[in-house]
Protein backbone atom coordinates (compact mmCIF):
# COMPACT_ATOMS: atom_id res chain seq x y z
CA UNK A 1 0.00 0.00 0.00
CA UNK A 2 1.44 3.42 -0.94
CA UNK A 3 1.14 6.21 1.83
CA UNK A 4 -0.84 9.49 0.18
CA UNK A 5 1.99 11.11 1.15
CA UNK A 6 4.30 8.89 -1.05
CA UNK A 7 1.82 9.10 -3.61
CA UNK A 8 1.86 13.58 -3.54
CA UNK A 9 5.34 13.42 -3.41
CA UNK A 10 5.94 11.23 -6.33
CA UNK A 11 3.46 13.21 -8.59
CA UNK A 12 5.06 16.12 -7.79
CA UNK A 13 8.50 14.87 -8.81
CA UNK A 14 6.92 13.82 -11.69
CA UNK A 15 5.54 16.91 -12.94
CA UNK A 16 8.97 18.64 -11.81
CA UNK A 17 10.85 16.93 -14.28
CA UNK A 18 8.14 16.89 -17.07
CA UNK A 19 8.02 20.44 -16.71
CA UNK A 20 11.83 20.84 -16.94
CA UNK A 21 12.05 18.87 -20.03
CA UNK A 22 9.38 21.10 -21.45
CA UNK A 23 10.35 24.46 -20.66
CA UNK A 24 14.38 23.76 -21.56
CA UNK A 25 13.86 21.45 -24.98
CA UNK A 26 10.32 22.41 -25.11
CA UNK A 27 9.56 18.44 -25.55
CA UNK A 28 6.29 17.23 -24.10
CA UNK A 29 6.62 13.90 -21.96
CA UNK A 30 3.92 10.69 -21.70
CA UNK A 31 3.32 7.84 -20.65
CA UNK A 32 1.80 5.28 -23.36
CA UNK A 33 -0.01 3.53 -21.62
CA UNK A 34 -1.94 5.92 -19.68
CA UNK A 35 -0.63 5.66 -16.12
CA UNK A 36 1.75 8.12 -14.66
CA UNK A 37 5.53 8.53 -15.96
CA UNK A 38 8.06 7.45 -13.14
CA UNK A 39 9.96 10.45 -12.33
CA UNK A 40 13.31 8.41 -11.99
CA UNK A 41 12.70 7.52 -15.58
CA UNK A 42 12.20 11.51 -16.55
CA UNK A 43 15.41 12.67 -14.23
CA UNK A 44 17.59 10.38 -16.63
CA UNK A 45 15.76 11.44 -19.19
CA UNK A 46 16.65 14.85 -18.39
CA UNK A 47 19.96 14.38 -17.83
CA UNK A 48 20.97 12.56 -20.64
CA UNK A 49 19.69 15.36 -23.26
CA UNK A 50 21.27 18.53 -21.14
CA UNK A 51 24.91 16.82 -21.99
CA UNK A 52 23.74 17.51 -25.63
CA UNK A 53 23.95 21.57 -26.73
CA UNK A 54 20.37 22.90 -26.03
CA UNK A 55 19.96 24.24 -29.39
CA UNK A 56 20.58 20.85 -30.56
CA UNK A 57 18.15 19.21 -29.10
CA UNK A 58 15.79 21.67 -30.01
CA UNK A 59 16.88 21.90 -33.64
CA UNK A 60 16.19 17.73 -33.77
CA UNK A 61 12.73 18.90 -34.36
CA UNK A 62 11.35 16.33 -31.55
CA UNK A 63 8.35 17.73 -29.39
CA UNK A 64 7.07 14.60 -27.65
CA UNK A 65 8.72 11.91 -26.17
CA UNK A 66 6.51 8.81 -25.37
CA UNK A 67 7.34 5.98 -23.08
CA UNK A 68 6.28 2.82 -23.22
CA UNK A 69 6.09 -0.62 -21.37
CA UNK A 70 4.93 -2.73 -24.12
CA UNK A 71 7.62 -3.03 -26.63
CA UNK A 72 9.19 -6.08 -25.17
CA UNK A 73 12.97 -6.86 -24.19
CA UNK A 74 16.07 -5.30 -25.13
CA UNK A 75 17.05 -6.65 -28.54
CA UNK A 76 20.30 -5.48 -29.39
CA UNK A 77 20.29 -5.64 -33.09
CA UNK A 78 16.37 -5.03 -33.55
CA UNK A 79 14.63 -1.61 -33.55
CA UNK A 80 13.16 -2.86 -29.94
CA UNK A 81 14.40 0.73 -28.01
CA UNK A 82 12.90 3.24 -29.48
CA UNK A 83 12.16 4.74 -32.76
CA UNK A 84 11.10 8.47 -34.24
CA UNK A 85 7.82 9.15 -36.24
CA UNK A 86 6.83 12.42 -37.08
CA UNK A 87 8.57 14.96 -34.47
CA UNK A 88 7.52 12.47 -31.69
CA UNK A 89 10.12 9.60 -30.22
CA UNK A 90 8.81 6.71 -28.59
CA UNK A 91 11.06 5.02 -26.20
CA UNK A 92 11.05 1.26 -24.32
CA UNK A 93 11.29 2.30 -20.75
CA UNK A 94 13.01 -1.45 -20.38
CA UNK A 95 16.00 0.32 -21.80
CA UNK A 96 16.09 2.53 -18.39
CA UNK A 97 15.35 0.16 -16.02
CA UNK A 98 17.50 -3.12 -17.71
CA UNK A 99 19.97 -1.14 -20.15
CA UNK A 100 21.76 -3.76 -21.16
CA UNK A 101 25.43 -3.53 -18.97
CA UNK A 102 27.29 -5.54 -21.46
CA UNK A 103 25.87 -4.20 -24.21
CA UNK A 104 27.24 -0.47 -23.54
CA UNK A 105 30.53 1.12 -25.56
CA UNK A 106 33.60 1.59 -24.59
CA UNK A 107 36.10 3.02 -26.40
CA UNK A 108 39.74 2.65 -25.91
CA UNK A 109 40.21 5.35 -22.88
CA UNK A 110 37.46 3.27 -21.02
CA UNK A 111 35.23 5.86 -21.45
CA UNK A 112 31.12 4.50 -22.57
CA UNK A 113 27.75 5.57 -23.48
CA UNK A 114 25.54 3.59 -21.74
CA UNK A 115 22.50 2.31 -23.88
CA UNK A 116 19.43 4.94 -22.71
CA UNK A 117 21.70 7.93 -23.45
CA UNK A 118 23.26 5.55 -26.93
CA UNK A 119 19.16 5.23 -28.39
CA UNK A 120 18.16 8.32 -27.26
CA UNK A 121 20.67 10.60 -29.13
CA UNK A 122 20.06 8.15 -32.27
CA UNK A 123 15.83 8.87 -31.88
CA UNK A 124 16.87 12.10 -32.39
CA UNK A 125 19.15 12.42 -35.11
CA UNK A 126 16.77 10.57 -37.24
CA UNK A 127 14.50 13.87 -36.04
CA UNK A 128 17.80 15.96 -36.71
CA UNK A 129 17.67 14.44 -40.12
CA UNK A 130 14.26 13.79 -41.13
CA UNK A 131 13.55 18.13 -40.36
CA UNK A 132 16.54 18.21 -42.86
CA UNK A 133 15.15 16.62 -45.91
CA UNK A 134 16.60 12.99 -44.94
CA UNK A 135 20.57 14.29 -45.25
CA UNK A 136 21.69 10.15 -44.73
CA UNK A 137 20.21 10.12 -48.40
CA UNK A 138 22.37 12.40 -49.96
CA UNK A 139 25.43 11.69 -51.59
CA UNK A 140 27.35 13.40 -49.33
CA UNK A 141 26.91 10.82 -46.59
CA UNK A 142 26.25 7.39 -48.85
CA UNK A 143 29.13 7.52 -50.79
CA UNK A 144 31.14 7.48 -47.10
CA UNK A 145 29.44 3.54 -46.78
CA UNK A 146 29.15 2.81 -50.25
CA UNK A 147 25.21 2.78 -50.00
CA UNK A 148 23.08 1.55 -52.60
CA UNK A 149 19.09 1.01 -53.00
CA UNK A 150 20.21 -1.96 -55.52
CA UNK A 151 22.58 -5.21 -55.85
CA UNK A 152 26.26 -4.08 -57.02
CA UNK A 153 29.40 -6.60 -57.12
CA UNK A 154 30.97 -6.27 -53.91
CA UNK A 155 28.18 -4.86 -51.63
CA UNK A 156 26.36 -6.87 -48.93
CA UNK A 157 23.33 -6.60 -47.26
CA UNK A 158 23.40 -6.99 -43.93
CA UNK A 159 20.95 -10.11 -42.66
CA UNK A 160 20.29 -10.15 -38.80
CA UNK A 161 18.82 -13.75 -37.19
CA UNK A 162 18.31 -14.04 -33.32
CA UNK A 163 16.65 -17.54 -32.13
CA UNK A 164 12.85 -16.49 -31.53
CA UNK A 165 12.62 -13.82 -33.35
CA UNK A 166 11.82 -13.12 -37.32
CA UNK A 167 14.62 -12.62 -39.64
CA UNK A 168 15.29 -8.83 -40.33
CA UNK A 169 17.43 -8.04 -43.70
CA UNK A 170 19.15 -5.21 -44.38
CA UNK A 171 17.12 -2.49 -46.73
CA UNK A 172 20.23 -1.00 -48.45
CA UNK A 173 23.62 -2.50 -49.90
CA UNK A 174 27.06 -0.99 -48.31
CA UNK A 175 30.78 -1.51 -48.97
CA UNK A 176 32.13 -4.05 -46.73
CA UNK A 177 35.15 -1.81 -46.72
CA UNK A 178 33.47 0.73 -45.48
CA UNK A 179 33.37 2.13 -41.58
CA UNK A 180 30.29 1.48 -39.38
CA UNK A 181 30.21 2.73 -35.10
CA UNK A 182 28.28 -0.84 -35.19
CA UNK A 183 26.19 -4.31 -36.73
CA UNK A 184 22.95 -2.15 -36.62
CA UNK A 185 24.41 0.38 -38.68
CA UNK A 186 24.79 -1.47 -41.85
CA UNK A 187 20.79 -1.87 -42.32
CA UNK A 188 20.24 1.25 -43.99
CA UNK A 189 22.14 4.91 -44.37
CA UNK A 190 19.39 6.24 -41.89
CA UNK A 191 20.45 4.08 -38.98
CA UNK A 192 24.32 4.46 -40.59
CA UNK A 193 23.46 8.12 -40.11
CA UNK A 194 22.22 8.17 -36.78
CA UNK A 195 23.99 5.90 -35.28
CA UNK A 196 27.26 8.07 -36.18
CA UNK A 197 25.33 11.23 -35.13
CA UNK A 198 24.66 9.29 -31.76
CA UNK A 199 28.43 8.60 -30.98
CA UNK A 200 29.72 11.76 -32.43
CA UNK A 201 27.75 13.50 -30.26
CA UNK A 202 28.29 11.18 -27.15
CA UNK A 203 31.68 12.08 -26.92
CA UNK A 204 32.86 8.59 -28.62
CA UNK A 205 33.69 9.98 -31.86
CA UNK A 206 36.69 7.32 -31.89
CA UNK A 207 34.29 4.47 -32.47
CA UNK A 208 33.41 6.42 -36.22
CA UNK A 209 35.77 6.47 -39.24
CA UNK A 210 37.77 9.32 -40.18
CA UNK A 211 35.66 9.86 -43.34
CA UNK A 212 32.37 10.45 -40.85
CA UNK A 213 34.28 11.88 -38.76
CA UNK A 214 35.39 14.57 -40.56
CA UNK A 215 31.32 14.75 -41.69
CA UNK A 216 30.04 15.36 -38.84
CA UNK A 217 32.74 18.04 -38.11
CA UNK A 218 31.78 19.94 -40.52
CA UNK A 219 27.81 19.25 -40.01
CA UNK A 220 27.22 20.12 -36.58
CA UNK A 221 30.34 22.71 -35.61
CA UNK A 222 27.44 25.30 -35.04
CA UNK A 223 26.81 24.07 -32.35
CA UNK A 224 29.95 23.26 -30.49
């Protein structure tokens, strides 16, 4: 049984950080399936977008974030942690609660982005990029992968098989040669794109490429 005084002071940290997110990145927060948000959930939340520039965030073109409770378990190479549609990001609160310890990166000083702060960034650099006319499309960025809509000698297309769950193929060809931060990157220049944006700007630009590197440099040194 929860005290009514447990129950005010919970609410009331809930609405503090709601209201925090709202008036700093001017992003609305829910709760998908209709119950209240757990403030925990929207301090980390909070947290893990102010180590991102402000006008950043707000530039990402995101206005709601959504949590839910129903999109099953952590799936490391499946879309099962969040995803962007339409200036709104939904997010699988499992990802806060269980985030997957030995599934975090580390790059070679021992520094890591843990996987909340990892999906997050990437929801919204596909916002980033989708308010920019879908940039990962443009030659600019495929030609650093090699990416290409149809078969060409020497591409591959990246095929992903966990036991229990359906087969998921990648919808794009890339160069094998090419650089990727990760597996989950070679499914598409969109995910290439934000998954690059998502370490770049998590201060583990040593896990991307030169070539992307040197991208994103010149992309986002507005803002830094």
């Amino acid at each position: 049984m929860i005290l009514i005084s447990e129950y005010i002071r919970k609410v009331a940290n809930e609405l503090f950080w709601k209201q925090k997110i709202q008036d700093k990145f001017g992003i609305e927060c829910a709760q998908k399936e209709n119950k209240p948000l757990d403030p925990i959930l929207l301090r980390q939340t909070y947290l893990i977008l102010d180590t991102m520039p402000e006008k950043l965030v707000r530039q990402c073109g995101v206005y709601k974030l959504i949590f839910s409770s129903t999109m099953g378990p952590n799936l490391p190479y499946y879309p099962t942690h969040g995803y962007y549609v339409h200036n709104s990001v939904t997010l699988n609160d499992n990802i806060f609660y269980h985030p997957d310890v030995m599934d975090d990166f580390f790059d070679e000083h021992g520094y890591f982005i843990d996987r909340p702060t990892q999906t997050i960034i990437h929801e919204f650099a596909h916002g980033y990029d989708a308010a920019r006319g879908e940039i990962s499309t443009k030659p600019e960025w495929t030609k650093l992968s090699g990416w290409s809509k149809e078969p060409k000698q020497g591409l591959k297309r990246i095929v992903i098989k966990t036991p229990g769950q359906e087969t998921v193929y990648g919808e794009w060809y890339y160069n094998p040669k090419a650089g990727f931060t990760r597996f989950y990157a070679k499914r598409n220049p969109w995910d290439d794109w934000a998954e690059a944006f998502s370490f770049y700007v998590g201060n583990m630009k040593s896990k991307l490429p030169e070539n992307k590197i040197e991208y994103f440099d010149a992309l986002l040194k507005k803002y830094y």
